[in-house]
Protein backbone atom coordinates (compact mmCIF):
# COMPACT_ATOMS: atom_id res chain seq x y z
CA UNK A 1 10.61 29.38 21.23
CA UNK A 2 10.77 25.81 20.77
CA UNK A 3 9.35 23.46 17.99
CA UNK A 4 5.78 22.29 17.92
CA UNK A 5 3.94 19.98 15.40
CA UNK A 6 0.15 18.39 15.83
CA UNK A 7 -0.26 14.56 13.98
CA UNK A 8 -3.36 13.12 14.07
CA UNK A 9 -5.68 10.56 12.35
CA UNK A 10 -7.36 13.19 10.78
CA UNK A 11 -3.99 15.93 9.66
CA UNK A 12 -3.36 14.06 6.49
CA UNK A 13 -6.36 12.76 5.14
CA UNK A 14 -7.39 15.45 2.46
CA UNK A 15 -3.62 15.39 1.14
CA UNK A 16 -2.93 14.16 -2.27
CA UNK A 17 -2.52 10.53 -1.89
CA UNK A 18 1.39 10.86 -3.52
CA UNK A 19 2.18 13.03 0.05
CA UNK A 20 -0.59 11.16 2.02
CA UNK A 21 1.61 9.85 5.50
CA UNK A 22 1.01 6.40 6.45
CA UNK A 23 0.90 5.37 10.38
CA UNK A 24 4.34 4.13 10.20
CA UNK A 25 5.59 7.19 8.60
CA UNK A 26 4.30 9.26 11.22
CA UNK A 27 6.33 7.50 14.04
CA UNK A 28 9.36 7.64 11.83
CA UNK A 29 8.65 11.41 11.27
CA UNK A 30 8.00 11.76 14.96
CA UNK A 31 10.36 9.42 16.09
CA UNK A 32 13.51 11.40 13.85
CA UNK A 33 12.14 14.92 15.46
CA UNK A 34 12.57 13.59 18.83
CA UNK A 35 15.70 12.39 17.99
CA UNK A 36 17.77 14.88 16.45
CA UNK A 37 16.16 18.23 17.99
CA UNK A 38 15.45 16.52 21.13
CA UNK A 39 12.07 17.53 21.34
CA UNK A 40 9.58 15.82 23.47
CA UNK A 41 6.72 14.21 21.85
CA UNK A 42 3.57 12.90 23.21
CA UNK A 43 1.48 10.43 21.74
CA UNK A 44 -1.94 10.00 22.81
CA UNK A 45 -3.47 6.26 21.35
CA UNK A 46 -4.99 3.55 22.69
CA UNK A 47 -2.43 1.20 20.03
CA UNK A 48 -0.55 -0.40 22.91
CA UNK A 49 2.37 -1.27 19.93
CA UNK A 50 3.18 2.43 19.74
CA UNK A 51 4.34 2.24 23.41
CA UNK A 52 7.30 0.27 22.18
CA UNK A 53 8.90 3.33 20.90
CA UNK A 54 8.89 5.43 24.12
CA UNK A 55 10.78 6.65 26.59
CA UNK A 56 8.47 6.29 28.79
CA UNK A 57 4.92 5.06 28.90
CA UNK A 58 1.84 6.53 30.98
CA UNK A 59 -1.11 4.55 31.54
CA UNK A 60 -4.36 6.60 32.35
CA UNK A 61 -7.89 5.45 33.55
CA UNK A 62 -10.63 7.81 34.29
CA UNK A 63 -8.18 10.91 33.88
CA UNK A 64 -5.84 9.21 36.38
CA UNK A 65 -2.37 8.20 36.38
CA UNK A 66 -2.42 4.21 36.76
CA UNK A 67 0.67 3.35 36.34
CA UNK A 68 4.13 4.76 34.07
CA UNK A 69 6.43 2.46 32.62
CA UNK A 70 10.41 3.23 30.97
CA UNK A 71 11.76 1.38 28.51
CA UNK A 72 15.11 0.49 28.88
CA UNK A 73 14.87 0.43 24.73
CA UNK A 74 13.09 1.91 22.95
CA UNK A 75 11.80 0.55 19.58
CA UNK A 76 12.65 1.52 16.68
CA UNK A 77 9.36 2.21 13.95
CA UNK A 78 10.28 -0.12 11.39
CA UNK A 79 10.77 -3.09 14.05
CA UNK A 80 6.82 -2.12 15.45
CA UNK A 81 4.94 -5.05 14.38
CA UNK A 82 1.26 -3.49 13.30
């Protein structure tokens, strides 16, 4: 059974604001996961910097594949500029 996590806009909101994750946070959080236990994460946004940071990038209109993009390299969170 493997690992799996849900982050959205709305997962840390009610936290105390000492724990509360900021965006970048998240995609370091996410971004470490993916990295050391090799898990796959999917990111669904329409914040076109966050593509940056993946593998590979899937562009959808009206529930359609458009068009998928690789990145040779990906970016690393604290280089995203926001």
């Amino acid at each position: 059974m493997g690992l799996n996590f849900k982050l959205d806009g709305d997962t840390f909101e009610d936290l105390d604001p000492e724990i509360r994750f900021s965006s970048f946070n998240k995609m370091a959080f996410v971004e470490r996961i993916n990295r050391e236990l090799g898990t796959l994460a999917v990111i669904i946004t329409h914040n076109a910097v966050m593509a940056d940071m993946a593998d590979r990038v899937i562009h959808f209109s009206d529930g359609r594949v458009q068009h998928i993009r690789t990145n040779p390299h990906r970016a690393k969170p604290e280089s995203l500029k926001w």
